[in-house]
PDB file of N, CA and C in Angstrom:
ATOM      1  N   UNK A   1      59.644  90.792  74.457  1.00  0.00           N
ATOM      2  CA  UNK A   1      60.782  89.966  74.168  1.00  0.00           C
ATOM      3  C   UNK A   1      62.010  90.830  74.029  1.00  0.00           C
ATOM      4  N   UNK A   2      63.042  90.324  74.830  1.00  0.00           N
ATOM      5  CA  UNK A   2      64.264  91.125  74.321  1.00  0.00           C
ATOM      6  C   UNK A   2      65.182  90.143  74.096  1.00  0.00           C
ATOM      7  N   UNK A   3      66.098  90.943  73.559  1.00  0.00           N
ATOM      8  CA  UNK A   3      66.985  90.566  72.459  1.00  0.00           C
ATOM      9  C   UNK A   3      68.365  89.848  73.618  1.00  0.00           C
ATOM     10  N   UNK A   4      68.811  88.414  73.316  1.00  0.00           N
ATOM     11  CA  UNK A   4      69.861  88.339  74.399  1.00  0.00           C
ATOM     12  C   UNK A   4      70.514  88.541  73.646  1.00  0.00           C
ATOM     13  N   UNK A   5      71.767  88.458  74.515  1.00  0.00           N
ATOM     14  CA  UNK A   5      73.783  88.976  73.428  1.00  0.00           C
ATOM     15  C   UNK A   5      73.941  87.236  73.339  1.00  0.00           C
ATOM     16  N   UNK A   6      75.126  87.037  72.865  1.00  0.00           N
ATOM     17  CA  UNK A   6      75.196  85.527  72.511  1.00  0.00           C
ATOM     18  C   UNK A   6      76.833  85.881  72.045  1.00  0.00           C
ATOM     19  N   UNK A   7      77.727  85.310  72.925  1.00  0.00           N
ATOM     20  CA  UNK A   7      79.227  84.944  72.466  1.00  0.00           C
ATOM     21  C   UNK A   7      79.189  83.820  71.126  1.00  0.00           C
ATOM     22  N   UNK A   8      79.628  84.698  69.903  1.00  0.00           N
ATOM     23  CA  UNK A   8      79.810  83.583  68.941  1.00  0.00           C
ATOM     24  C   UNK A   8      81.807  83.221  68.750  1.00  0.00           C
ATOM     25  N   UNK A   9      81.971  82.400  68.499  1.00  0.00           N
ATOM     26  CA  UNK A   9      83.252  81.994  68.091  1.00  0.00           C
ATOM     27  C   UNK A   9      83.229  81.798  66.358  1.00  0.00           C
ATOM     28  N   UNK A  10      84.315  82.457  65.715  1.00  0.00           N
ATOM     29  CA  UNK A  10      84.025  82.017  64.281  1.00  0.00           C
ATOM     30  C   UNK A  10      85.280  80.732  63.515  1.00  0.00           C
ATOM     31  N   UNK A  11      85.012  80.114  63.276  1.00  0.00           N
ATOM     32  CA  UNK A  11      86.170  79.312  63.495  1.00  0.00           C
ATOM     33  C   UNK A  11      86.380  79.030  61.447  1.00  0.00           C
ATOM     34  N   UNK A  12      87.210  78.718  61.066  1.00  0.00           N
ATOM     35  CA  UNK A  12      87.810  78.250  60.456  1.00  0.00           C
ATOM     36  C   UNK A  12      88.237  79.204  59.479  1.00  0.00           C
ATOM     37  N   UNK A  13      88.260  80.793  59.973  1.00  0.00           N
ATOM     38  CA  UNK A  13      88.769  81.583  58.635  1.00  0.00           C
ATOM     39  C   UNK A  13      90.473  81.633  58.913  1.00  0.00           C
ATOM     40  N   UNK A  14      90.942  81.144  59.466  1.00  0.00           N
ATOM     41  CA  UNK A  14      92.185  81.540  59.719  1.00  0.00           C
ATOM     42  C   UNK A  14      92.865  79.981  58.869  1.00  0.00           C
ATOM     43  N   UNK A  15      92.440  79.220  58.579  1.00  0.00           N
ATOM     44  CA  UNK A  15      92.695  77.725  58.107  1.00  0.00           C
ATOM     45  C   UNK A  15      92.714  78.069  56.693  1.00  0.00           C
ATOM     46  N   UNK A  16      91.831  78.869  56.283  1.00  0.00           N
ATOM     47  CA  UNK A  16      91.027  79.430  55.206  1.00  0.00           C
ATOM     48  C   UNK A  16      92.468  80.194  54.171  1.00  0.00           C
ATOM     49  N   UNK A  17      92.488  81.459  55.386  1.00  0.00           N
ATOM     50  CA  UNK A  17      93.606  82.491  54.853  1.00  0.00           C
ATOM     51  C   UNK A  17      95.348  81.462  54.523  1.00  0.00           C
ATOM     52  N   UNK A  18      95.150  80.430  55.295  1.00  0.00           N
ATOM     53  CA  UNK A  18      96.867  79.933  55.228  1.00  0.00           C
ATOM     54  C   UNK A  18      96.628  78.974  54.087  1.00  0.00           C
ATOM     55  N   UNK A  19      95.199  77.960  53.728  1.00  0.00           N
ATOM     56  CA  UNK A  19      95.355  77.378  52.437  1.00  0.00           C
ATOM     57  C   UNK A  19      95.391  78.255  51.256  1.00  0.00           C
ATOM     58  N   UNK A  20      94.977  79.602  51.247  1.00  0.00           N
ATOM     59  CA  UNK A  20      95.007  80.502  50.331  1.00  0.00           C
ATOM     60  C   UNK A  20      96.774  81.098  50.119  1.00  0.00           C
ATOM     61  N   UNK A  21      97.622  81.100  50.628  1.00  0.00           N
ATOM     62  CA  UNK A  21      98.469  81.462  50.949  1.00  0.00           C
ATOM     63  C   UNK A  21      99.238  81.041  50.510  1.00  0.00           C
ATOM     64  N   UNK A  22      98.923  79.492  50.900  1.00  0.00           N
ATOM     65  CA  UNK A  22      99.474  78.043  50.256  1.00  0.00           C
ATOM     66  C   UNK A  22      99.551  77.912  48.884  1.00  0.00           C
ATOM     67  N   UNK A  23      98.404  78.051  48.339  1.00  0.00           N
ATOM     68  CA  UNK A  23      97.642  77.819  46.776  1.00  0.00           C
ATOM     69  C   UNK A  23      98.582  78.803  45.880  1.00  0.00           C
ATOM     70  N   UNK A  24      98.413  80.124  46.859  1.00  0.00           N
ATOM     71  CA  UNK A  24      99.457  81.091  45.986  1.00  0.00           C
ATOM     72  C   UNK A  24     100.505  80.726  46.077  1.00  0.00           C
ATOM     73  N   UNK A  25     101.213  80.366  46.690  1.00  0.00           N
ATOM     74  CA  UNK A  25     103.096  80.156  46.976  1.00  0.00           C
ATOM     75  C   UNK A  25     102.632  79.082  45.273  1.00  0.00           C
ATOM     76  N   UNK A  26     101.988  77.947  45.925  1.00  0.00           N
ATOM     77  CA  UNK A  26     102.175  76.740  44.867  1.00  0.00           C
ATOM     78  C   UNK A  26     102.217  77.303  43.338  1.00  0.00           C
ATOM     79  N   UNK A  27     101.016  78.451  43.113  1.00  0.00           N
ATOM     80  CA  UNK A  27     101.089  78.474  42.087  1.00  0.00           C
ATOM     81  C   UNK A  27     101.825  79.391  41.527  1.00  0.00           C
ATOM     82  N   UNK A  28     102.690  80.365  42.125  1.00  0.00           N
ATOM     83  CA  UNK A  28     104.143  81.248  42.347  1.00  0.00           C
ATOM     84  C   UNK A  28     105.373  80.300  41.370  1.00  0.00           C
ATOM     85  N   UNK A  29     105.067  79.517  42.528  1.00  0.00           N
ATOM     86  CA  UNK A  29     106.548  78.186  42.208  1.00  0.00           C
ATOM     87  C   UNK A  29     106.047  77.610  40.931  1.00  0.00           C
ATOM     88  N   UNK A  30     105.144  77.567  40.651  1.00  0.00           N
ATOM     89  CA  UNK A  30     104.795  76.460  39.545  1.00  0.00           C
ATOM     90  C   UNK A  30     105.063  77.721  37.856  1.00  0.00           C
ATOM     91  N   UNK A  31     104.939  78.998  38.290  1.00  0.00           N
ATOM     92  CA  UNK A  31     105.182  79.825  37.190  1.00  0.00           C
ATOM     93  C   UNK A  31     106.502  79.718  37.110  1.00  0.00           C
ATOM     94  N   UNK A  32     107.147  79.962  37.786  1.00  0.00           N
ATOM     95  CA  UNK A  32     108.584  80.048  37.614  1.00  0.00           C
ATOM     96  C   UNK A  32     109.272  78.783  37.699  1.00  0.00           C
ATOM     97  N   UNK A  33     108.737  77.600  37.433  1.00  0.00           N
ATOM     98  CA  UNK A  33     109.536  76.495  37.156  1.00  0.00           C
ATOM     99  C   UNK A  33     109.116  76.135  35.671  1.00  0.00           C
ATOM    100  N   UNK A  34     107.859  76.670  35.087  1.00  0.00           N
ATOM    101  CA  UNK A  34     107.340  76.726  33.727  1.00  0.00           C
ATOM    102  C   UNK A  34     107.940  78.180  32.904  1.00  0.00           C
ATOM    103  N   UNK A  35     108.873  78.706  33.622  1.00  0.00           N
ATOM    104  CA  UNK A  35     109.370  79.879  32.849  1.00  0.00           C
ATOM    105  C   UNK A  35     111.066  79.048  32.892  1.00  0.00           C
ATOM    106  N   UNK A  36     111.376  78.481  33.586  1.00  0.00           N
ATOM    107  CA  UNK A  36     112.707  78.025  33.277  1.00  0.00           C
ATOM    108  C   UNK A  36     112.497  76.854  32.791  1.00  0.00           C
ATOM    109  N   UNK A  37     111.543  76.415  32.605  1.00  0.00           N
ATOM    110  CA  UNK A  37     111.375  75.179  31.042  1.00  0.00           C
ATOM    111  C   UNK A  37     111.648  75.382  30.171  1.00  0.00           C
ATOM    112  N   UNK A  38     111.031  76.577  29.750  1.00  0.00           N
ATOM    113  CA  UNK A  38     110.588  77.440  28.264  1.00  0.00           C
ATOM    114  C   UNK A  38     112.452  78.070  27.707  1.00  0.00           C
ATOM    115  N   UNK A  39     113.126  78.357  28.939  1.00  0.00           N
ATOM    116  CA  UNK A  39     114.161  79.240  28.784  1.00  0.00           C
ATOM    117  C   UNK A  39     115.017  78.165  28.786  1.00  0.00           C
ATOM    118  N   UNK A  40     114.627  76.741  29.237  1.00  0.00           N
ATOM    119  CA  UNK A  40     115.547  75.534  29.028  1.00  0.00           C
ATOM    120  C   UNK A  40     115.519  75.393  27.606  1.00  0.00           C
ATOM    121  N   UNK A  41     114.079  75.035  26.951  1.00  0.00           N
ATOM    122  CA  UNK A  41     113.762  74.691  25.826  1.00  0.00           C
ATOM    123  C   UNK A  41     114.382  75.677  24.304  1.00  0.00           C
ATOM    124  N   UNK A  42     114.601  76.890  24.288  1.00  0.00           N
ATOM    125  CA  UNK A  42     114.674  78.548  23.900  1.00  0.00           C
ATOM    126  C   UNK A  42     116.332  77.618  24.041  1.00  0.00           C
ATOM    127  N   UNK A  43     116.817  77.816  25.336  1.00  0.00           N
ATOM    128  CA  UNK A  43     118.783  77.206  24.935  1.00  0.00           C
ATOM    129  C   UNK A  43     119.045  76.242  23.960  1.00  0.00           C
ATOM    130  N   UNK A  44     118.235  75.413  24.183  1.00  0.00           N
ATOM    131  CA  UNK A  44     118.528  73.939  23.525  1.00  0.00           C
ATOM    132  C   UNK A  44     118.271  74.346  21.996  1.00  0.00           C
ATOM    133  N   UNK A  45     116.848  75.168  21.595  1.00  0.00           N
ATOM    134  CA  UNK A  45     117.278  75.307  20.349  1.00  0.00           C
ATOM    135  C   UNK A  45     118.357  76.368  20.112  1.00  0.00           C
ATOM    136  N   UNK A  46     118.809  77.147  21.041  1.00  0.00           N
ATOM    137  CA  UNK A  46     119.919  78.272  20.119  1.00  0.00           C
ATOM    138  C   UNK A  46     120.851  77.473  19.632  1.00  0.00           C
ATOM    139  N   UNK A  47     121.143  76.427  20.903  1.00  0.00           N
ATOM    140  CA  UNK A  47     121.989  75.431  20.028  1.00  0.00           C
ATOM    141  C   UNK A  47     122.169  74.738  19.061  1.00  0.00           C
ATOM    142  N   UNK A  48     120.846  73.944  18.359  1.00  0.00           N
ATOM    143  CA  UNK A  48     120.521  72.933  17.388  1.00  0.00           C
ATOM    144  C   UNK A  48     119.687  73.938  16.283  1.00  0.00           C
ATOM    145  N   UNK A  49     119.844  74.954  16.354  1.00  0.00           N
ATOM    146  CA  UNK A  49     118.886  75.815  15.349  1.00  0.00           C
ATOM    147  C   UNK A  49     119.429  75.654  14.005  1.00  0.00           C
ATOM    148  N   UNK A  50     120.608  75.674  13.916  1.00  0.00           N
ATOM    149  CA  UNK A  50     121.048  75.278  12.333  1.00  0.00           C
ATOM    150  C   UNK A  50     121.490  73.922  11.332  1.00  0.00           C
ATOM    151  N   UNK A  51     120.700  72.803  12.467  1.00  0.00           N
ATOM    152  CA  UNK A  51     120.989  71.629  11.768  1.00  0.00           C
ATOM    153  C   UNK A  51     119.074  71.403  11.140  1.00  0.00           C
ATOM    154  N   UNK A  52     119.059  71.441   9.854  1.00  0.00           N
ATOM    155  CA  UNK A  52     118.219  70.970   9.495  1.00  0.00           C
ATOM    156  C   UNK A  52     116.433  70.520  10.221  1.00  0.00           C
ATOM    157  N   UNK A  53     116.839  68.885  10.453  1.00  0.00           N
ATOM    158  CA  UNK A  53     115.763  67.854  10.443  1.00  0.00           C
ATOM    159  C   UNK A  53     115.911  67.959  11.870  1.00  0.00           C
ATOM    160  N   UNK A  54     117.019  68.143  12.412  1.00  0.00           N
ATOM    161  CA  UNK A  54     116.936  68.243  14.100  1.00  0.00           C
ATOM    162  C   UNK A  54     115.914  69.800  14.263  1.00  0.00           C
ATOM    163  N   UNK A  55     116.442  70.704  13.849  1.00  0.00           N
ATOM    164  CA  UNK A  55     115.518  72.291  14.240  1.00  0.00           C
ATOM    165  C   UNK A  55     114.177  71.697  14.001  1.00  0.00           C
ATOM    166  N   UNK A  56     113.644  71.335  12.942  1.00  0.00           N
ATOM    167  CA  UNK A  56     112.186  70.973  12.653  1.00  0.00           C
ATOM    168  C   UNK A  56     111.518  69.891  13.849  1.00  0.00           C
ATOM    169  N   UNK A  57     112.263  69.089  13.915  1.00  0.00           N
ATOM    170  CA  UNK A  57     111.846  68.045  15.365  1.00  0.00           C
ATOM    171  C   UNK A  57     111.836  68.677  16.909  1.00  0.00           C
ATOM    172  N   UNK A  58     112.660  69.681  17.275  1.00  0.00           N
ATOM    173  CA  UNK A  58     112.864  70.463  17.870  1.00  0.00           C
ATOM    174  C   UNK A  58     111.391  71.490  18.324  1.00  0.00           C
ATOM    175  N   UNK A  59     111.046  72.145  17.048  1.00  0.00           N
ATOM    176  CA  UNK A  59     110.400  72.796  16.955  1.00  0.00           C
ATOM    177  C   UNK A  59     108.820  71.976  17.539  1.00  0.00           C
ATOM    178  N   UNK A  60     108.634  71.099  17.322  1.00  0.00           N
ATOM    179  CA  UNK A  60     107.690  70.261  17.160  1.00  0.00           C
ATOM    180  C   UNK A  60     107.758  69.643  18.612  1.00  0.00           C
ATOM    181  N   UNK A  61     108.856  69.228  18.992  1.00  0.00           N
ATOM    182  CA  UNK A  61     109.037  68.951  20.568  1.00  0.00           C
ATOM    183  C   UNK A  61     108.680  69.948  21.661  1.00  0.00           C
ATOM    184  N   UNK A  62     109.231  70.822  21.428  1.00  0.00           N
ATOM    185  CA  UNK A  62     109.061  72.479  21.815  1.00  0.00           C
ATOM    186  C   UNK A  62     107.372  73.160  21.954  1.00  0.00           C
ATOM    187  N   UNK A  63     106.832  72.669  21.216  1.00  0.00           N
ATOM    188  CA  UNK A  63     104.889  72.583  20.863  1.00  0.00           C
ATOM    189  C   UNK A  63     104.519  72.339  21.884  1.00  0.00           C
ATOM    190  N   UNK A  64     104.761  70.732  22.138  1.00  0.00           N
ATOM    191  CA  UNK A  64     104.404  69.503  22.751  1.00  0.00           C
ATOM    192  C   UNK A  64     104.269  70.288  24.221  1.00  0.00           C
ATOM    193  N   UNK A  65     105.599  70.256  24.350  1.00  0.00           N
ATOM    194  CA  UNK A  65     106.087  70.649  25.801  1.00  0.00           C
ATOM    195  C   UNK A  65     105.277  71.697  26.285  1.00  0.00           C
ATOM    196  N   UNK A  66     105.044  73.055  25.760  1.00  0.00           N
ATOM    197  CA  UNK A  66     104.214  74.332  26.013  1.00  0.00           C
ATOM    198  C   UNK A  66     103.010  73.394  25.552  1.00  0.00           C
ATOM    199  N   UNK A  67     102.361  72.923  25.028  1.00  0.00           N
ATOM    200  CA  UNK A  67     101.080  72.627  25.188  1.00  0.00           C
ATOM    201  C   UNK A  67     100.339  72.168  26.309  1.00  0.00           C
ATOM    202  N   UNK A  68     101.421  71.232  26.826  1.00  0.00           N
ATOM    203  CA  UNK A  68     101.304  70.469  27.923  1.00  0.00           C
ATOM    204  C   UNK A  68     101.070  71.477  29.529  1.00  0.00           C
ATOM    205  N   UNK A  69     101.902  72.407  29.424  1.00  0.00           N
ATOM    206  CA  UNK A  69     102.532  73.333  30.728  1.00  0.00           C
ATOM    207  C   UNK A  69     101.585  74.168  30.727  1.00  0.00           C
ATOM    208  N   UNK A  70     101.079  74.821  29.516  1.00  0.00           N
ATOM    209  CA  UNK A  70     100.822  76.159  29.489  1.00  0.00           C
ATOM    210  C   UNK A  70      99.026  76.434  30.085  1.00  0.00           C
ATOM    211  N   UNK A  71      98.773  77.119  30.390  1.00  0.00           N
ATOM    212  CA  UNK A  71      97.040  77.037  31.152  1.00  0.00           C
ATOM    213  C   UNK A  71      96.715  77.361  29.632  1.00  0.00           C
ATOM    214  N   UNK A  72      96.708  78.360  28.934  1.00  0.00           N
ATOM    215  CA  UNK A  72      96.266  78.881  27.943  1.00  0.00           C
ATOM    216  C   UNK A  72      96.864  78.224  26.281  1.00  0.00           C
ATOM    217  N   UNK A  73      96.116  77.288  26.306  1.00  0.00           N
ATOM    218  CA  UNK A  73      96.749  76.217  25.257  1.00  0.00           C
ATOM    219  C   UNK A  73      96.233  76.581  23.932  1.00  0.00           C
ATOM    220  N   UNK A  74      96.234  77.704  23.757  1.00  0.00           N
ATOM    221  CA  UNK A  74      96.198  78.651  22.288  1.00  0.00           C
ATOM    222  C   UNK A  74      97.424  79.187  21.709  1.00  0.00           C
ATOM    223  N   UNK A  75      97.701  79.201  23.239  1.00  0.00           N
ATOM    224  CA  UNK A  75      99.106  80.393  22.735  1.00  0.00           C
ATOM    225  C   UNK A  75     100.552  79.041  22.573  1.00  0.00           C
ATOM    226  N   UNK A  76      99.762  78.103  22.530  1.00  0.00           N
ATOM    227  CA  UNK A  76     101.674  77.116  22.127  1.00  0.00           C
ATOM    228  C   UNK A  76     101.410  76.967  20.903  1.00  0.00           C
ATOM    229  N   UNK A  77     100.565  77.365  20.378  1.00  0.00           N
ATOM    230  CA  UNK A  77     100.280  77.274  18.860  1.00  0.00           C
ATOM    231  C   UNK A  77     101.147  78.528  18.262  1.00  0.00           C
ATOM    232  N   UNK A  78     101.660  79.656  19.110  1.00  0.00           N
ATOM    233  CA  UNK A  78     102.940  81.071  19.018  1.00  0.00           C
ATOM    234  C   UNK A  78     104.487  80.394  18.744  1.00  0.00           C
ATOM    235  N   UNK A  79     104.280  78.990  18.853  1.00  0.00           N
ATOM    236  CA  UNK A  79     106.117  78.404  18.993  1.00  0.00           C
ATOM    237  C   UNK A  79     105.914  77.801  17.312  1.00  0.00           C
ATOM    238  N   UNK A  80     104.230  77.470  16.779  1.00  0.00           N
ATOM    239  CA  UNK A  80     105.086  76.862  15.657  1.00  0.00           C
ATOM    240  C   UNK A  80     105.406  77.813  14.331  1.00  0.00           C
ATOM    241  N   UNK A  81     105.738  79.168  14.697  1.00  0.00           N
ATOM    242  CA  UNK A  81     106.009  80.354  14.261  1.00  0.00           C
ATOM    243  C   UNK A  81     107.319  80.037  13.148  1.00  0.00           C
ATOM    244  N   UNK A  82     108.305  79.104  14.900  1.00  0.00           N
ATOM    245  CA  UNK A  82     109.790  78.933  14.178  1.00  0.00           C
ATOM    246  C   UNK A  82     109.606  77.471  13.286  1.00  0.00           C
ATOM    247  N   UNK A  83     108.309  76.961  12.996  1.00  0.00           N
ATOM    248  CA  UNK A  83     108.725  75.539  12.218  1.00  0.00           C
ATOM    249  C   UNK A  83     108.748  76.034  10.713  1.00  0.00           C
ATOM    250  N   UNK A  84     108.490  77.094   9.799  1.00  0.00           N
ATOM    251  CA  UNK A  84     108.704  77.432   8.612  1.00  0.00           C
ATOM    252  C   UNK A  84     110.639  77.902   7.854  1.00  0.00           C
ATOM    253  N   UNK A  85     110.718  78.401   9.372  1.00  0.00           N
ATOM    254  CA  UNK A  85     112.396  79.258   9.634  1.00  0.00           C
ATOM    255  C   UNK A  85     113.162  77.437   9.766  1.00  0.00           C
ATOM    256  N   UNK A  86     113.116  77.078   8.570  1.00  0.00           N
ATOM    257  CA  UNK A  86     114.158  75.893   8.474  1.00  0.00           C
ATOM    258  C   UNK A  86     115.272  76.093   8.671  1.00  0.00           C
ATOM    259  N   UNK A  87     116.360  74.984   9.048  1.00  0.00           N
ATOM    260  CA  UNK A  87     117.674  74.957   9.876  1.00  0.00           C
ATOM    261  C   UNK A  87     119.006  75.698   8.529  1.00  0.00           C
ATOM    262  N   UNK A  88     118.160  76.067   7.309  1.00  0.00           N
ATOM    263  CA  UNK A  88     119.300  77.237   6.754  1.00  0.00           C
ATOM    264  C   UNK A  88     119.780  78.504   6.774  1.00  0.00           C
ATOM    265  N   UNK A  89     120.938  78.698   6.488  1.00  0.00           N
ATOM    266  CA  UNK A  89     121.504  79.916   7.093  1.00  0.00           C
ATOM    267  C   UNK A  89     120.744  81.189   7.409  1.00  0.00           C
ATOM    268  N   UNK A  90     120.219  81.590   6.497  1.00  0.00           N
ATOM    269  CA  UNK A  90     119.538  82.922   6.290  1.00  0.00           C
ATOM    270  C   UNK A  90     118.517  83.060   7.726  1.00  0.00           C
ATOM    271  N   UNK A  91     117.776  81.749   7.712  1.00  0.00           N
ATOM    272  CA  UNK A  91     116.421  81.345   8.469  1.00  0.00           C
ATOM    273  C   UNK A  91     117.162  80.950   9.929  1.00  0.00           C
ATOM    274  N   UNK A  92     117.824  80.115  10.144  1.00  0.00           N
ATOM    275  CA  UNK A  92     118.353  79.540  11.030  1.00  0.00           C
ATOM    276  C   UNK A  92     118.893  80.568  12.277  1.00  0.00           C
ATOM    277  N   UNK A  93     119.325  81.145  11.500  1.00  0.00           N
ATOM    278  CA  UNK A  93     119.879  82.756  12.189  1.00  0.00           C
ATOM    279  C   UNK A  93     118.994  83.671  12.751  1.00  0.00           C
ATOM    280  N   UNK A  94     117.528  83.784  12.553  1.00  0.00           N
ATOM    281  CA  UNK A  94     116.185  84.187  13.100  1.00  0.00           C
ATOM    282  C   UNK A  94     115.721  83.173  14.412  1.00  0.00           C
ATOM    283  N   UNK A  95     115.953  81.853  13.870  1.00  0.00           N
ATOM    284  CA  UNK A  95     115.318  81.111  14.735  1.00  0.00           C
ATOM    285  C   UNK A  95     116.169  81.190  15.834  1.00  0.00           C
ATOM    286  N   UNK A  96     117.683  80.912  15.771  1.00  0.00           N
ATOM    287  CA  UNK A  96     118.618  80.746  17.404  1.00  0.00           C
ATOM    288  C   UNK A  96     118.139  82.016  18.337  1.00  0.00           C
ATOM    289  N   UNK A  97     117.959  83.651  17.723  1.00  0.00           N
ATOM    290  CA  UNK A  97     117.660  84.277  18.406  1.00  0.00           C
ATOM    291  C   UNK A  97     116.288  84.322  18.686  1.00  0.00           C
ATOM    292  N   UNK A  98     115.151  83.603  18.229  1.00  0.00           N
ATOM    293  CA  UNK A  98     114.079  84.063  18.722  1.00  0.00           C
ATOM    294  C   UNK A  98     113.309  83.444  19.546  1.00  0.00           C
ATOM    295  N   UNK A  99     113.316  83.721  21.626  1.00  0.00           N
ATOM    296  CA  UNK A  99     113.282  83.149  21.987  1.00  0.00           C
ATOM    297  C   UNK A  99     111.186  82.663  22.429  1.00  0.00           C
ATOM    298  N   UNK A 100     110.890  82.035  21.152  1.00  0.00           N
ATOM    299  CA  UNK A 100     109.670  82.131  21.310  1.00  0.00           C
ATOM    300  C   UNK A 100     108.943  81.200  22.651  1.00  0.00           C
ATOM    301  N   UNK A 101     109.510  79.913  23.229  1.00  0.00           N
ATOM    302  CA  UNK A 101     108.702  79.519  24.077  1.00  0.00           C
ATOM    303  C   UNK A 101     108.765  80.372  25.674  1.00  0.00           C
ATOM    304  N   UNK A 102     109.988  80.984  25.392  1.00  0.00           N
ATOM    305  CA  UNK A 102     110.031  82.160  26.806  1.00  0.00           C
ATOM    306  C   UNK A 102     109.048  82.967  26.743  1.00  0.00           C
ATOM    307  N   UNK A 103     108.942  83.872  25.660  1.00  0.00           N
ATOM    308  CA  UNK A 103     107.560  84.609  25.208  1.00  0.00           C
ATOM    309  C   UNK A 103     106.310  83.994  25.414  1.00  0.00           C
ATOM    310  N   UNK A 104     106.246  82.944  25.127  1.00  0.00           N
ATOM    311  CA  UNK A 104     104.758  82.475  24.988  1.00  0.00           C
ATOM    312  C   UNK A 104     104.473  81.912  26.813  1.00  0.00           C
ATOM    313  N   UNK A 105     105.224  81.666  27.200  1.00  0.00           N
ATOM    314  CA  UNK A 105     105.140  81.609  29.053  1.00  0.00           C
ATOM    315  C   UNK A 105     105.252  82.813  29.912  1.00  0.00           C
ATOM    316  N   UNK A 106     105.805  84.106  29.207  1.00  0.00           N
ATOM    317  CA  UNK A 106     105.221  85.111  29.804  1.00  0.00           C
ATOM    318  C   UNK A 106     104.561  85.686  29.694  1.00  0.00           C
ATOM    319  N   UNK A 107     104.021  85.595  28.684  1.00  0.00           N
ATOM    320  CA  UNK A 107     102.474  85.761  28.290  1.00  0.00           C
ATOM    321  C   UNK A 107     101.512  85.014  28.676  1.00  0.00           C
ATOM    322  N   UNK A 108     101.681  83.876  29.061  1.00  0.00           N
ATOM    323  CA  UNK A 108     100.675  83.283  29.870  1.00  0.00           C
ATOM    324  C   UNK A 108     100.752  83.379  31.196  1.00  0.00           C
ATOM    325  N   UNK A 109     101.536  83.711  32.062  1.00  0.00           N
ATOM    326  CA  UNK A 109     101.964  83.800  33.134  1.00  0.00           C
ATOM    327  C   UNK A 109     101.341  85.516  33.094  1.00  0.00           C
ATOM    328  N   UNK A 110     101.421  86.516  32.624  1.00  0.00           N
ATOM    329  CA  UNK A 110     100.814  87.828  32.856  1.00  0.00           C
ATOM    330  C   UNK A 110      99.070  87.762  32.849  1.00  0.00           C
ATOM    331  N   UNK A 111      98.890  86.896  32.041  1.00  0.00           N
ATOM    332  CA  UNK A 111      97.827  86.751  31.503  1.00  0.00           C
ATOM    333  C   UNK A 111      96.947  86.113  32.664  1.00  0.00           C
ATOM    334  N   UNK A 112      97.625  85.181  33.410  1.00  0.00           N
ATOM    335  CA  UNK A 112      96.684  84.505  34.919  1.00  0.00           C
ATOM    336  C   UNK A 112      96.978  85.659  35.517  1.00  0.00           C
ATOM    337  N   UNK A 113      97.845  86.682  35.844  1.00  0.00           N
ATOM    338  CA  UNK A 113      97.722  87.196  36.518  1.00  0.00           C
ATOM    339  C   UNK A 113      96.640  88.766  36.225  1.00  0.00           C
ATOM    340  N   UNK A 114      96.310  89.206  35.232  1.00  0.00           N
ATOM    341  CA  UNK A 114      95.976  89.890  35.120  1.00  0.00           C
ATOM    342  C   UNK A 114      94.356  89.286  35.213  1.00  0.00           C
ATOM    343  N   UNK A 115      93.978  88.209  35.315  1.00  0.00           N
ATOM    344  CA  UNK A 115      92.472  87.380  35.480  1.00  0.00           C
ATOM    345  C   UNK A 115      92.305  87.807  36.838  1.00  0.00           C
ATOM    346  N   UNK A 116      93.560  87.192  37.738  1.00  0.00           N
ATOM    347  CA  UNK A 116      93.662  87.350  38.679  1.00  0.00           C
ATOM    348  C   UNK A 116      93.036  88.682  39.100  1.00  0.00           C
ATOM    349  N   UNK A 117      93.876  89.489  38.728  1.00  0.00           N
ATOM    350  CA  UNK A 117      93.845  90.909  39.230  1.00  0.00           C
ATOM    351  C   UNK A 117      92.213  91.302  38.870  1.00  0.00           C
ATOM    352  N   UNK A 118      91.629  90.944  37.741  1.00  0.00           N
ATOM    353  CA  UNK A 118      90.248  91.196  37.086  1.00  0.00           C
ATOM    354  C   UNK A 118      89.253  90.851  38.526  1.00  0.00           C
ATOM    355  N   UNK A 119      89.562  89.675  38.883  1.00  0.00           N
ATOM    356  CA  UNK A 119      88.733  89.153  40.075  1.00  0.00           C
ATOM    357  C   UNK A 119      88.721  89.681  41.073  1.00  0.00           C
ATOM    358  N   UNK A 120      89.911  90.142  41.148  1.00  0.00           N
ATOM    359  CA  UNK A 120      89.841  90.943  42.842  1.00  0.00           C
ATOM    360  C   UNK A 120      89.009  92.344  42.569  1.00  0.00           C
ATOM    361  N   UNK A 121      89.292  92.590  41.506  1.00  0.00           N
ATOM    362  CA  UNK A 121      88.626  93.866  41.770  1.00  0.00           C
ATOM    363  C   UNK A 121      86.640  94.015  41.186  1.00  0.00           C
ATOM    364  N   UNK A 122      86.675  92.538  41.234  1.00  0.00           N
ATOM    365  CA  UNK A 122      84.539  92.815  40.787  1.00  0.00           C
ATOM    366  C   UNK A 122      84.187  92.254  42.191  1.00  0.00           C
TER     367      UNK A 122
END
């Protein structure tokens, strides 16, 4: 018995590589529209940081929102840091600068990527 040759065609890795391609762009765009949430959210309080009952609702809205967005839904539990830093002077003045839901989205955003990176290389 010998061995014949046989023309194979391989078909669908090239369909393969462009939905992969795809998946990444999507999930590219989807970091950086969840990093200018966070940096939306971070403005809005620098603004309202020293009124009281608004900062505390704020703060609490601000949760919500990163809970919702974030893959790693441990870390929006890092925003209710600023709900103790009430809307008075001393405190209030910590909270406008501290831009915690930006932080807590680039930290999750390094964090897929460094999974990422874990995978490629086992």
């Amino acid at each position: 018995m010998e061995a014949k040759k046989v023309d194979v065609e391989i078909v669908g890795i090239k369909k393969e590589k462009n939905a992969n391609k795809l998946t990444k762009k999507i999930i590219s765009i989807w970091a950086k529209v969840k990093l200018g949430i966070a940096i939306l959210l971070d403005l809005i309080d620098f603004f309202i940081a020293w009124i009281p009952i608004i900062n505390e609702a704020w703060d609490i809205i601000t949760f919500i929102v990163l809970l919702t967005i974030l893959k790693n839904k441990k870390l929006a539990f890092l925003s209710l840091i600023e709900l103790p830093l009430l809307g008075l002077p001393p405190f209030s003045i910590i909270d406008m600068f501290l831009p915690i839901a930006t932080i807590t989205v680039l930290i999750d955003n390094s964090m897929a990527d460094f999974k990422a990176y874990n995978l490629k290389t086992q």
